[in-house]
N, C-alpha and C. Protein backbone atom coordinates (compact mmCIF):
# COMPACT_ATOMS: atom_id res chain seq x y z
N UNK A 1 11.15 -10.10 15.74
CA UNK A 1 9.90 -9.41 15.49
C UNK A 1 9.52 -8.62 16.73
N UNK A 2 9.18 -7.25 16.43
CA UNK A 2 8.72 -6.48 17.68
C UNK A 2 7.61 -6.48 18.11
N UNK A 3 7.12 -6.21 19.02
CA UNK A 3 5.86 -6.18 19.46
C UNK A 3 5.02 -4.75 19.45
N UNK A 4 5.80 -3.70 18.89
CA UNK A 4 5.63 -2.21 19.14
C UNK A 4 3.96 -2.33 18.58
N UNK A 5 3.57 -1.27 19.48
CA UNK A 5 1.83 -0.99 19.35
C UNK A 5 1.82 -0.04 18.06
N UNK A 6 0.70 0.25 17.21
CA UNK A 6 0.66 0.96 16.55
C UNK A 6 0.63 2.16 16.97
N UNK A 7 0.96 2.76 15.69
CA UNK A 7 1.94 4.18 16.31
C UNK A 7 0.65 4.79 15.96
N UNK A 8 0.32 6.64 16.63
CA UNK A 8 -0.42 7.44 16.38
C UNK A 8 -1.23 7.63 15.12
N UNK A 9 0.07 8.14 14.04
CA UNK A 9 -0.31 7.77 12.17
C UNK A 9 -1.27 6.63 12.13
N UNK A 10 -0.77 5.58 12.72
CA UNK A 10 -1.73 4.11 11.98
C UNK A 10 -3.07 4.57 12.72
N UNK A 11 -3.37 4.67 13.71
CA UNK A 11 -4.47 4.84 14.26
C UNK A 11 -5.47 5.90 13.85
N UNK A 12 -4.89 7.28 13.45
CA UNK A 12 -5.35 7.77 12.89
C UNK A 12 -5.85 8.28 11.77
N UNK A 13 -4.80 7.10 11.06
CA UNK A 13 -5.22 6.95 9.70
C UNK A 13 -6.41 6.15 9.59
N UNK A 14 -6.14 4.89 10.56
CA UNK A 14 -7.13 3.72 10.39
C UNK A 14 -9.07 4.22 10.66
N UNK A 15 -9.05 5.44 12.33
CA UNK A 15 -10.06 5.83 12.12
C UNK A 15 -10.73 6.53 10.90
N UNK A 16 -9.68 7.30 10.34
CA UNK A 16 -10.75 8.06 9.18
C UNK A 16 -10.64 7.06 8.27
N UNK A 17 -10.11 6.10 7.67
CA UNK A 17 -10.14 5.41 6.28
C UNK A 17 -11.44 3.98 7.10
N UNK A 18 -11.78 3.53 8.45
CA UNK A 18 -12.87 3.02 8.66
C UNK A 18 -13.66 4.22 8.61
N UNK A 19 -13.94 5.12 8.97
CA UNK A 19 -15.41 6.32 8.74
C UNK A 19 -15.74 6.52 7.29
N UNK A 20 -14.51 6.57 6.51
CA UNK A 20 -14.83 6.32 4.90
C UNK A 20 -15.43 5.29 4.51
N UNK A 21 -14.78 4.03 4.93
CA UNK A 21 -15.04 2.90 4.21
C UNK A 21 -16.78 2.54 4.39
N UNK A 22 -17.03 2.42 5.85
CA UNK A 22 -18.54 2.48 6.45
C UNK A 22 -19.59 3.28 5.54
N UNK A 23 -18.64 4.46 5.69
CA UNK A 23 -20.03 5.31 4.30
C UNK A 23 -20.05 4.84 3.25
N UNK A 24 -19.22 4.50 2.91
CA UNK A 24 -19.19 3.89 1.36
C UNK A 24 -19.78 2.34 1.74
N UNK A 25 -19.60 2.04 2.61
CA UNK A 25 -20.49 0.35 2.48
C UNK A 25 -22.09 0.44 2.34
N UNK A 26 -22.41 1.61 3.25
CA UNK A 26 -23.45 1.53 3.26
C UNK A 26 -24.58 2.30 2.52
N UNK A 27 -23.40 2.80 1.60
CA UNK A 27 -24.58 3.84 0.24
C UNK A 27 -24.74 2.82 -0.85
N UNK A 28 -26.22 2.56 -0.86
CA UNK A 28 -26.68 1.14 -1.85
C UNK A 28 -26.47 1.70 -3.17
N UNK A 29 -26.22 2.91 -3.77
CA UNK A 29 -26.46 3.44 -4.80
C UNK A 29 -25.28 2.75 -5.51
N UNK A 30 -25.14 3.18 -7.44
CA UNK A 30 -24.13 2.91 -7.71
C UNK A 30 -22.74 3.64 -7.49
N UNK A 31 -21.64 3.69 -8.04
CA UNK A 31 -20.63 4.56 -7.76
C UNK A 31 -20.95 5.69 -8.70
N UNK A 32 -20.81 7.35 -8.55
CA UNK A 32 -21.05 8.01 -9.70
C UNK A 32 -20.12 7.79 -10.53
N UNK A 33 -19.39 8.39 -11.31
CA UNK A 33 -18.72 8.86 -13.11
C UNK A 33 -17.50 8.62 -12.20
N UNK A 34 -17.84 9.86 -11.23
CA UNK A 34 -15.90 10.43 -10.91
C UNK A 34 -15.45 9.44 -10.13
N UNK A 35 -16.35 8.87 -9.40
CA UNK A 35 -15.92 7.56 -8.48
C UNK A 35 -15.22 6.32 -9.32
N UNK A 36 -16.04 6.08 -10.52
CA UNK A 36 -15.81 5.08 -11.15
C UNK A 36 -14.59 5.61 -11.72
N UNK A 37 -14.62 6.23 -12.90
CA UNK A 37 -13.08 7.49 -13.38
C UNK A 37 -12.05 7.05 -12.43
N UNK A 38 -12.02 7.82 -11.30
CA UNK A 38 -10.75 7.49 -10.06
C UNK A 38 -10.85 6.26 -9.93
N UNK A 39 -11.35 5.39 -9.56
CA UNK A 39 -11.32 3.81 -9.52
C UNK A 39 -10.91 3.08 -10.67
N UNK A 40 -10.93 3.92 -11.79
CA UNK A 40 -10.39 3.10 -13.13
C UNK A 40 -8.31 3.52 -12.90
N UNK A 41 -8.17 4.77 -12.90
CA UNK A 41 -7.42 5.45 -12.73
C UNK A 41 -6.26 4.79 -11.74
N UNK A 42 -7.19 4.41 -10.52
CA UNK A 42 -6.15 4.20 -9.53
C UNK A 42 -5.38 2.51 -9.75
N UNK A 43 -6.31 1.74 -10.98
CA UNK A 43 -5.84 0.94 -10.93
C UNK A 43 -4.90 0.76 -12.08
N UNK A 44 -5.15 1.31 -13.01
CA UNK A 44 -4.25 1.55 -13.68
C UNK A 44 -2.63 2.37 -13.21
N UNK A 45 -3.09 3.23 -12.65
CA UNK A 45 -1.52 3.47 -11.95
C UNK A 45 -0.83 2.24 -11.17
N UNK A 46 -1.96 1.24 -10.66
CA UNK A 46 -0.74 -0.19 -9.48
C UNK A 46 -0.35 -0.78 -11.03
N UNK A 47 -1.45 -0.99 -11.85
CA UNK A 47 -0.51 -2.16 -12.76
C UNK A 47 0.63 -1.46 -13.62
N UNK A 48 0.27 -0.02 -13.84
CA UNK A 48 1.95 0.25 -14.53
C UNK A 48 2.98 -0.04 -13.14
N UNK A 49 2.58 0.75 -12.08
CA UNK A 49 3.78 0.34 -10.99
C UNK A 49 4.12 -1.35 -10.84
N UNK A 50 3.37 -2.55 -11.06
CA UNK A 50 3.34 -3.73 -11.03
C UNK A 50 4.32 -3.87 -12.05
N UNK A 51 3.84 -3.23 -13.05
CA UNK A 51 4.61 -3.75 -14.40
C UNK A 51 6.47 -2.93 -14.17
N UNK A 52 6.36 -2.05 -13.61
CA UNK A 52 7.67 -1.03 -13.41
C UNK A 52 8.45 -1.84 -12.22
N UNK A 53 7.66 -2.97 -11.10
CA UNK A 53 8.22 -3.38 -10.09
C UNK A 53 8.99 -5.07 -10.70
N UNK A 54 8.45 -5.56 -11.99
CA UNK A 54 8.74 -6.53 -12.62
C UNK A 54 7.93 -7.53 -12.20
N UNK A 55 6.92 -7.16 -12.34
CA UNK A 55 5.59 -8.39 -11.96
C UNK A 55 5.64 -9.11 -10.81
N UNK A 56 6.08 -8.62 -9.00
CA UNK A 56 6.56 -9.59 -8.18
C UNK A 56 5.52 -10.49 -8.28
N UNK A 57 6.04 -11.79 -7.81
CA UNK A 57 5.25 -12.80 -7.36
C UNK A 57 4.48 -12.93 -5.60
N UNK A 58 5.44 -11.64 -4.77
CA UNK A 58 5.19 -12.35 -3.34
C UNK A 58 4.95 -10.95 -2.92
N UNK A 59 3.66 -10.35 -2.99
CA UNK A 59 3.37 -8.60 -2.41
C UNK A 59 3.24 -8.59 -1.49
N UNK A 60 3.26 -7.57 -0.07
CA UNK A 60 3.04 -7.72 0.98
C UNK A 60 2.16 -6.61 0.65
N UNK A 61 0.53 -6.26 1.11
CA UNK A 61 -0.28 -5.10 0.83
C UNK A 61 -0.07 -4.24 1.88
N UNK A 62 0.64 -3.09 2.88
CA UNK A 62 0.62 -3.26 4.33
C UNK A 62 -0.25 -1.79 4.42
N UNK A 63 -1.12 -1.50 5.60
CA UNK A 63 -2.34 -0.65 5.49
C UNK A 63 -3.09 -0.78 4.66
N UNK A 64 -3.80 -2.46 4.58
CA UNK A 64 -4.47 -2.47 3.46
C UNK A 64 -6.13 -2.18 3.39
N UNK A 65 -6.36 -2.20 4.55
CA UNK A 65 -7.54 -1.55 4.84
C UNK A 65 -8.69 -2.77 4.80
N UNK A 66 -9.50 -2.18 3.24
CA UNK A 66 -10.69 -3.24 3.16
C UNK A 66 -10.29 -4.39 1.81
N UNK A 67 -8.94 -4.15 2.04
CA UNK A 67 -8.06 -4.96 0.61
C UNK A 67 -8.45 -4.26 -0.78
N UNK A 68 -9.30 -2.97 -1.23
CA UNK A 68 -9.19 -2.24 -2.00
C UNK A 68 -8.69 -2.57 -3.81
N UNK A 69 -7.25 -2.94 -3.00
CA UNK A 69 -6.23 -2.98 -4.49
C UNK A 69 -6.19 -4.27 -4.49
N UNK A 70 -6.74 -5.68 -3.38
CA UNK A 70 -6.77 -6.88 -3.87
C UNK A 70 -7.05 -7.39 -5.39
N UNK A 71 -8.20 -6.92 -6.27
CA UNK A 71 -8.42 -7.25 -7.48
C UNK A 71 -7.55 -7.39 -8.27
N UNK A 72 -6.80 -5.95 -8.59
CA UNK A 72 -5.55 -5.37 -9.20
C UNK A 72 -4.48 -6.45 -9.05
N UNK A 73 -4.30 -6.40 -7.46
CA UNK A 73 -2.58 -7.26 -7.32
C UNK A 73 -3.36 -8.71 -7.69
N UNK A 74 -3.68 -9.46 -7.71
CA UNK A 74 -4.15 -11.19 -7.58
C UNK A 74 -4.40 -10.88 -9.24
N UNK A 75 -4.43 -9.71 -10.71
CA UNK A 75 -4.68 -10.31 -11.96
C UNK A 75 -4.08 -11.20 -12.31
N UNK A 76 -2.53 -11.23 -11.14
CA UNK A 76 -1.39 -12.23 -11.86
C UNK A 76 -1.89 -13.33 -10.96
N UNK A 77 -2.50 -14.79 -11.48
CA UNK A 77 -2.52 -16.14 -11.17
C UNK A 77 -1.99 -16.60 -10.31
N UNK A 78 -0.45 -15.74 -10.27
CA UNK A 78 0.79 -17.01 -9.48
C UNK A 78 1.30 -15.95 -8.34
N UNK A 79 0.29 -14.62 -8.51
CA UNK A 79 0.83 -13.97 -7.54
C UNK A 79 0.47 -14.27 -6.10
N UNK A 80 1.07 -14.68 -4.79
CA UNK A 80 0.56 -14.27 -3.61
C UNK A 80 0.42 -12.99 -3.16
N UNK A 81 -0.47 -12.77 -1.85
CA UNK A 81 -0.28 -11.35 -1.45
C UNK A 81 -0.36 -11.40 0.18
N UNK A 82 0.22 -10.99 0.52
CA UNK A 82 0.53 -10.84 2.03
C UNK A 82 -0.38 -9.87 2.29
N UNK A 83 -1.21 -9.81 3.44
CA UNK A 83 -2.13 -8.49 3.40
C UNK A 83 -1.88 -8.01 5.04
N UNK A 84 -1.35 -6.61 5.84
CA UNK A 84 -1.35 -6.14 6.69
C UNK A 84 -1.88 -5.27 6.98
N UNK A 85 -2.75 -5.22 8.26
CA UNK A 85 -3.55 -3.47 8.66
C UNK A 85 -3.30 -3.65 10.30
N UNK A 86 -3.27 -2.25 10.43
CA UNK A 86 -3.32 -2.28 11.88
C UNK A 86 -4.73 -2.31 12.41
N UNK A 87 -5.63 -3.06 11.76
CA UNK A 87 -6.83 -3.02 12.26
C UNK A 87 -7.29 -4.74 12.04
N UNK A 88 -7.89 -5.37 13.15
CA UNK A 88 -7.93 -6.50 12.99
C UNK A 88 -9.43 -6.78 12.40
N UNK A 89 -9.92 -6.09 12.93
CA UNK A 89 -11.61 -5.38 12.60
C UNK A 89 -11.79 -5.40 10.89
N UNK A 90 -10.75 -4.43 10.51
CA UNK A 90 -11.00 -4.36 9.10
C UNK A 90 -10.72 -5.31 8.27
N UNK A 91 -9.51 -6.32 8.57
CA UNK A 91 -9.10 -7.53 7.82
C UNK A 91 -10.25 -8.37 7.87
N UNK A 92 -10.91 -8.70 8.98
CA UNK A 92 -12.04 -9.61 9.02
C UNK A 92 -13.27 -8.72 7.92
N UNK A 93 -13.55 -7.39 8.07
CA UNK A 93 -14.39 -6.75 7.07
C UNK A 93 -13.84 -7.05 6.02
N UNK A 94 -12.66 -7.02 5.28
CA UNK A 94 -11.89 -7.34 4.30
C UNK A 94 -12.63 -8.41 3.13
N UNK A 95 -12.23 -9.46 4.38
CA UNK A 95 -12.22 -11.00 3.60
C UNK A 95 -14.44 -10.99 3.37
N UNK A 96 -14.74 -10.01 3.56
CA UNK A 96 -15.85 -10.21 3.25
C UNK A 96 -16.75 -9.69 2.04
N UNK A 97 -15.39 -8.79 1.47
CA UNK A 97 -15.86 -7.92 -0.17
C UNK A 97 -15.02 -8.85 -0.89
N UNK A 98 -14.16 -9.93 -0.96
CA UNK A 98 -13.82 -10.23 -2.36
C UNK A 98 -14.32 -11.79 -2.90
N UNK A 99 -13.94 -12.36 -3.94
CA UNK A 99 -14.33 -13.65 -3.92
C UNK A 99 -13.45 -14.75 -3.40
N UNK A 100 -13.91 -15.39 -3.26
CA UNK A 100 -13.19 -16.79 -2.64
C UNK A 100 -11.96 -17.43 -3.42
N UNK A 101 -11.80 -17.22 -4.34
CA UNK A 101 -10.92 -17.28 -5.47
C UNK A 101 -9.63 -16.14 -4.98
N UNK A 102 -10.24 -15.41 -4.69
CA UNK A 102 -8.54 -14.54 -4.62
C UNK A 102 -8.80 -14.75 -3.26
N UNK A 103 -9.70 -14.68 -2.76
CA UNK A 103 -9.00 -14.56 -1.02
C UNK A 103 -8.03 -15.96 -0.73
N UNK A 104 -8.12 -17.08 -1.88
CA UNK A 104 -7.38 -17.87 -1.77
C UNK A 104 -5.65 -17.47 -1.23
N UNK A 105 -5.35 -16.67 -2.05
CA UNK A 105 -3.82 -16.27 -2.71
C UNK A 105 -3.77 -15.14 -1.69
N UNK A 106 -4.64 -14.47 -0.49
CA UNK A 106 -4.48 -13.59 0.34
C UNK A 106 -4.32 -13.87 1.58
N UNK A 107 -3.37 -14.05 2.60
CA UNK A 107 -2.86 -14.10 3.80
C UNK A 107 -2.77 -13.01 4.59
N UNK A 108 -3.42 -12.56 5.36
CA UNK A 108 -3.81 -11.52 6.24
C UNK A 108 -2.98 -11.88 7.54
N UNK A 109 -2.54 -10.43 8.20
CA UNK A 109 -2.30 -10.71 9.80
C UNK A 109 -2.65 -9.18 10.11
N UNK A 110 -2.54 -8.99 11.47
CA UNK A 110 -2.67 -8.08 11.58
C UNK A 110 -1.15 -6.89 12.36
N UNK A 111 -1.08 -5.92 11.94
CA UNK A 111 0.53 -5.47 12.38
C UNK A 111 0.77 -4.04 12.28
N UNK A 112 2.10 -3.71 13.07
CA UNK A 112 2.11 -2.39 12.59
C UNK A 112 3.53 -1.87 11.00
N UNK A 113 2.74 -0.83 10.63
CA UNK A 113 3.66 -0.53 9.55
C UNK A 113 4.93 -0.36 10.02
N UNK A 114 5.53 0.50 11.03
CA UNK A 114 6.61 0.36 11.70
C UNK A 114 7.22 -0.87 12.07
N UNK A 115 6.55 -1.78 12.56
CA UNK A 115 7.33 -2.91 12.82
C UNK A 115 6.36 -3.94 12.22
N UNK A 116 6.97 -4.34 11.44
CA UNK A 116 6.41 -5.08 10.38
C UNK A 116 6.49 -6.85 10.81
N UNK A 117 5.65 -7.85 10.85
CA UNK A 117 6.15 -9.15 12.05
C UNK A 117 6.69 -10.09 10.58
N UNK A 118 7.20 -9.38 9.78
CA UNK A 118 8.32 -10.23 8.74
C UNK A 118 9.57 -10.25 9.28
N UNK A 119 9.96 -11.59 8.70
CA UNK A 119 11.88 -11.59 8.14
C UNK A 119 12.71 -10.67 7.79
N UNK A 120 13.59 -10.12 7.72
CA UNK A 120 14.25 -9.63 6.29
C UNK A 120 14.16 -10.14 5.21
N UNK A 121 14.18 -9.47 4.33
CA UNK A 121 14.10 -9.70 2.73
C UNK A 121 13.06 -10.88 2.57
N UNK A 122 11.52 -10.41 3.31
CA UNK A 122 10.76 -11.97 3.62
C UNK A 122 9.79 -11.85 1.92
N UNK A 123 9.70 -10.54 1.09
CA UNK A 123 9.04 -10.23 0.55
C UNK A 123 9.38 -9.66 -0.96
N UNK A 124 9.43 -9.90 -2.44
CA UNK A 124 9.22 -9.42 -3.58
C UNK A 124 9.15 -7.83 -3.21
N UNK A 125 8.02 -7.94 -2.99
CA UNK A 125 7.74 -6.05 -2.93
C UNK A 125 6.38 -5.50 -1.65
N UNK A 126 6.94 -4.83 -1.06
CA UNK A 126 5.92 -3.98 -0.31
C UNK A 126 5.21 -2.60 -0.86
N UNK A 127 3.93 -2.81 -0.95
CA UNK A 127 2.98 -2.05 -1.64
C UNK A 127 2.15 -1.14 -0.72
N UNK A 128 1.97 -0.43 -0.98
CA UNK A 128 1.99 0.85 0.63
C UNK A 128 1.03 2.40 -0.13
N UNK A 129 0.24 2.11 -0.54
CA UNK A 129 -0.63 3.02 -1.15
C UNK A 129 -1.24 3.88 -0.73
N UNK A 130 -1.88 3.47 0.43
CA UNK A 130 -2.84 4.80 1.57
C UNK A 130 -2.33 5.25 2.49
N UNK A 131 -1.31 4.67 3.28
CA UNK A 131 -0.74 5.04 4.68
C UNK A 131 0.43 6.10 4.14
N UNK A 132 1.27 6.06 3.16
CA UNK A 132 2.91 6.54 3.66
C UNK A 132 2.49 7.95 3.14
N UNK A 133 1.40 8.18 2.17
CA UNK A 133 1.17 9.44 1.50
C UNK A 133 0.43 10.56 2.86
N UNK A 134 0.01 9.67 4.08
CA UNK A 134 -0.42 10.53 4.94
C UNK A 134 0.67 10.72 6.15
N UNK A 135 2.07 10.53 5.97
CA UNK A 135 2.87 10.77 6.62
C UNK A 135 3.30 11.88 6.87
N UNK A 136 2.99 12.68 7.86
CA UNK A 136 3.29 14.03 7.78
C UNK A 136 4.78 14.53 7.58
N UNK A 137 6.05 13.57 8.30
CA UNK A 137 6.96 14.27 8.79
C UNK A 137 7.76 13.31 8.30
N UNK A 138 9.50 13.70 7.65
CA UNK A 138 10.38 13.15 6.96
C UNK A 138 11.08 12.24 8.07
N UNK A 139 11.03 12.32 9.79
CA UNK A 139 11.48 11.49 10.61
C UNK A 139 10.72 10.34 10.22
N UNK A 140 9.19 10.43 10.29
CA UNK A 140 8.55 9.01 10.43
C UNK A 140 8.49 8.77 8.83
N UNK A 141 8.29 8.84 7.85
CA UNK A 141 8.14 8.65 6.62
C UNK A 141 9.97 7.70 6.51
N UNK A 142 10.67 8.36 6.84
CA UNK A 142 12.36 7.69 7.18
C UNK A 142 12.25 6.37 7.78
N UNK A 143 11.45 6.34 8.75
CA UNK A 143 11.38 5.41 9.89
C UNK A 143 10.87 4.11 9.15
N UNK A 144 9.66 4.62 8.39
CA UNK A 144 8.82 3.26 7.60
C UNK A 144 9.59 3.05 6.32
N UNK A 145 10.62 3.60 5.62
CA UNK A 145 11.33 3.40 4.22
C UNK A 145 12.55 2.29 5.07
N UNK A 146 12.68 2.87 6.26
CA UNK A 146 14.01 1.48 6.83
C UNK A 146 13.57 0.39 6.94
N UNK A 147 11.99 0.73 7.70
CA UNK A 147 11.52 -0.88 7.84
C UNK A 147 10.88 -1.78 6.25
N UNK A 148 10.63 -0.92 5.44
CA UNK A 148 10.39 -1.72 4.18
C UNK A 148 11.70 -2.34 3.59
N UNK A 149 13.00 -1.23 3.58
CA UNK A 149 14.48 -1.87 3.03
C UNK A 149 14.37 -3.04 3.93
N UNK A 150 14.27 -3.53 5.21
CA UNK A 150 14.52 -4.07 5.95
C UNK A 150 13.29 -5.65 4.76
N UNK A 151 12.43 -5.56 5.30
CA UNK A 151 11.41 -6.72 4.81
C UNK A 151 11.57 -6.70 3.00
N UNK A 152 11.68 -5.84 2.07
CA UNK A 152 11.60 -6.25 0.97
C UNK A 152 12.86 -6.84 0.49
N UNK A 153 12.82 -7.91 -0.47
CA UNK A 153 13.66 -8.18 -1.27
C UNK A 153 14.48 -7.50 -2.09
N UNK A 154 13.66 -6.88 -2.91
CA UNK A 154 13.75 -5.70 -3.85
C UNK A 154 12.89 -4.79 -4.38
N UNK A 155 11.38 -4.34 -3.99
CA UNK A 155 11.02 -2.89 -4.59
C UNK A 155 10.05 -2.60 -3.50
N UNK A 156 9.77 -1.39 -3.76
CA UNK A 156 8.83 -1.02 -2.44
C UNK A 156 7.94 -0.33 -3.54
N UNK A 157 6.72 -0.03 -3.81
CA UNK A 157 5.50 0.99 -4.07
C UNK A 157 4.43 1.97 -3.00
N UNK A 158 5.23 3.15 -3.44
CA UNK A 158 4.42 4.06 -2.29
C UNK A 158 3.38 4.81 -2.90
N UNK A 159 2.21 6.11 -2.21
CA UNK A 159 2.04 7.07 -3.24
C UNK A 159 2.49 8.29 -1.89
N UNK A 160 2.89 9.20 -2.51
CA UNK A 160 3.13 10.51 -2.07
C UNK A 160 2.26 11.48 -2.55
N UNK A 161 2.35 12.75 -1.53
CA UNK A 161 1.12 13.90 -2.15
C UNK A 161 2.87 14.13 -3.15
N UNK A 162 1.89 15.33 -4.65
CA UNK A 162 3.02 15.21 -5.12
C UNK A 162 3.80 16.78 -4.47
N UNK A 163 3.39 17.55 -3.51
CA UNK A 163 4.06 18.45 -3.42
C UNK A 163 5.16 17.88 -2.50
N UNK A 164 5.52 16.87 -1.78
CA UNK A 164 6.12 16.77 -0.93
C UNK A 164 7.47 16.04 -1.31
N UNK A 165 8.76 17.08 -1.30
CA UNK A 165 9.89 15.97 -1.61
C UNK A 165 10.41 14.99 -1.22
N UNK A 166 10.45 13.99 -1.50
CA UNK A 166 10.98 12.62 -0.74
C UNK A 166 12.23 12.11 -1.34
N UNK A 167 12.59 12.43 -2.94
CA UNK A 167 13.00 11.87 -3.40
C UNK A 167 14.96 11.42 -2.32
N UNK A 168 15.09 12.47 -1.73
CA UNK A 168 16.58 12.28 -1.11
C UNK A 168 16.05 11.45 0.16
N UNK A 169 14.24 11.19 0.81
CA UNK A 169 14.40 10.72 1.71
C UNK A 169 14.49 9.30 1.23
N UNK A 170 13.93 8.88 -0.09
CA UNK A 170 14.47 7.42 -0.45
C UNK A 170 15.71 7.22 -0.73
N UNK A 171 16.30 7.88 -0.87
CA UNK A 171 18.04 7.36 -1.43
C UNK A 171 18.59 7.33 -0.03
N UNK A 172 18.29 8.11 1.10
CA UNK A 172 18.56 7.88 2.46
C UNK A 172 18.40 6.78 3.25
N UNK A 173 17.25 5.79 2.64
CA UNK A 173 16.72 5.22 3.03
C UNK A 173 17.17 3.68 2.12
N UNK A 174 18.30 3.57 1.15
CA UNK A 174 18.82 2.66 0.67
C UNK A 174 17.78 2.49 -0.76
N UNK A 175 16.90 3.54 -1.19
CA UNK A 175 16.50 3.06 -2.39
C UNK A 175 16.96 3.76 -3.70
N UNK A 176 16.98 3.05 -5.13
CA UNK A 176 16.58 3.93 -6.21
C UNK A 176 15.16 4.33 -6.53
N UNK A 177 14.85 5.47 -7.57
CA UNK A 177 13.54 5.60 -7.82
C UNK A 177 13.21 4.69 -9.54
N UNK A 178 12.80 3.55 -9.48
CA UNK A 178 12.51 3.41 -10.82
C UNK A 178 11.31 3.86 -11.56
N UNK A 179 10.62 4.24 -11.06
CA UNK A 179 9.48 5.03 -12.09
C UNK A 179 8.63 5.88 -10.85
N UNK A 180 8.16 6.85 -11.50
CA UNK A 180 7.18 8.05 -10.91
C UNK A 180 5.99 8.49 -11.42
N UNK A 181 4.76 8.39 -11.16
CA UNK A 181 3.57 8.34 -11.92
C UNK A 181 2.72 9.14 -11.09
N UNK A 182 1.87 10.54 -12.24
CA UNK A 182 1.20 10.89 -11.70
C UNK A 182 0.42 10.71 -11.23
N UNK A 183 -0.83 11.05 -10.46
CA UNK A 183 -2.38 10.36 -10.45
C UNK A 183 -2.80 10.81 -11.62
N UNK A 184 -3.01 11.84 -11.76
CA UNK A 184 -3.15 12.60 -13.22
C UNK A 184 -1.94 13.26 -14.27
N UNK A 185 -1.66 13.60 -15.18
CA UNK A 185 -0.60 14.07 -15.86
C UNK A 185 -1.09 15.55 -15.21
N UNK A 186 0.18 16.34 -14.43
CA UNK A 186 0.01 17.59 -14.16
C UNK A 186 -0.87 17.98 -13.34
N UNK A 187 -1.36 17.14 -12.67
CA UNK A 187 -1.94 17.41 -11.29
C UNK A 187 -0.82 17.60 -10.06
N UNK A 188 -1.33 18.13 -8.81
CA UNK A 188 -0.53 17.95 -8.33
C UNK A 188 -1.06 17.20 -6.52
N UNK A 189 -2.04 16.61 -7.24
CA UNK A 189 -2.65 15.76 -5.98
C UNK A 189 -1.61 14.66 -5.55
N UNK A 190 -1.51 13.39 -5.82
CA UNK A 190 -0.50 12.68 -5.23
C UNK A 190 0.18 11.87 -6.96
N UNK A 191 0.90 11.29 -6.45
CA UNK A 191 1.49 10.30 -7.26
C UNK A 191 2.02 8.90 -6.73
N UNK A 192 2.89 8.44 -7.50
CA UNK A 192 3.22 6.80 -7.03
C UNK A 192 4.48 6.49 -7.58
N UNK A 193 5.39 6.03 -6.69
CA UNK A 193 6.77 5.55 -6.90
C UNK A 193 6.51 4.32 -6.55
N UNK A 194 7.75 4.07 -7.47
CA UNK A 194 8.17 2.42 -7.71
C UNK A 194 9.55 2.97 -6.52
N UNK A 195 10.25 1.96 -5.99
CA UNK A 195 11.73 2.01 -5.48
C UNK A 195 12.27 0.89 -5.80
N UNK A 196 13.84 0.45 -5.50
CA UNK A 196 14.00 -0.69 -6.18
C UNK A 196 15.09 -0.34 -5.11
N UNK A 197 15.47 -1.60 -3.93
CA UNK A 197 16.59 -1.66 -3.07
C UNK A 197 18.10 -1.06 -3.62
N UNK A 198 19.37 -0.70 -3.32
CA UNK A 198 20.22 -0.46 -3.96
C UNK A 198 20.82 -1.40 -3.96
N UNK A 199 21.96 -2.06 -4.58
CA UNK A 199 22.40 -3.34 -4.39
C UNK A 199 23.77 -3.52 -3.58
């Protein structure tokens, strides 16, 4: 396990997704239409990818922020979830939006996406929703698909913007693509791949 500091990306992802999260904690109002809409939306895209990844039992969440997609991943009973951010700050904010019931089945540390403080093959599937889609550049986007082949068993879930091709940087990177989902049909904001190790 490395000790590498978080890299630039994490940090600067982590400041703007805490400046988001803060505003959003602290607007008492309800969520509007489109908030709620996209929040219905986004969860429905993890459980088809859940359902496309073969229901793992052992998720690792990594950039998980304020645990967000906790609800979603824990519908399954028997699922665990590994939860990673490079923010130690936010994991402790974390464990303070869900219920006690799933935070049961949630194991937090804190780490970087690059060097991930797992095993090999320590994990079902790594689930990677906010961070890899803000990857600017096919070196580092490369860099984090080795270290997921490296820790998953067998599938990884990313989202990508959808203009950006990746598809040869996953097969580079030891994966297949088993399913591809828009955010919207024919949008071209982001989407969400399933991968599935090669064997």
């Amino acid at each position: 396990m490395s000790s590498q500091p978080p890299s630039t990306i994490e940090t600067e992802f982590t400041e703007r997704y805490d400046r988001e999260h803060a505003r959003v904690c602290g607007d008492t109002r309800p969520p509007r239409l489109l908030q709620r809409l996209g929040a219905w939306r986004d969860a429905r895209l993890v459980r088809h990818a859940l359902k496309a990844a073969g229901e793992p039992g052992l998720i690792l969440d990594l950039a998980c922020g304020s645990g967000r997609f906790w609800p979603v991943l824990g519908e399954h009973v028997n699922r665990v979830i590994l939860a990673s951010d490079h923010s130690q700050e936010m994991l402790d904010h974390a464990r303070t939006h869900h219920p006690a019931a799933l935070l049961k089945r949630v194991k937090t540390f804190p780490g970087s996406a690059f060097s991930i403080g797992l095993s090999a093959n320590a994990v079902d599937c790594i689930f990677c929703l906010e961070l890899f889609r803000h990857v600017p550049s096919t070196e580092v986007r490369l860099a984090l698909l080795r270290e997921f082949h490296r820790v998953s068993r067998d599938t990884v879930i990313v989202s990508v913007d959808s203009r950006t091709p990746v598809e040869d940087e996953f097969r580079q990177a030891g994966f297949k693509v088993l399913n591809r989902q828009e955010f919207m049909p024919g949008s071209t904001l982001w989407c969400v791949y399933v991968l599935r190790k090669k064997g």
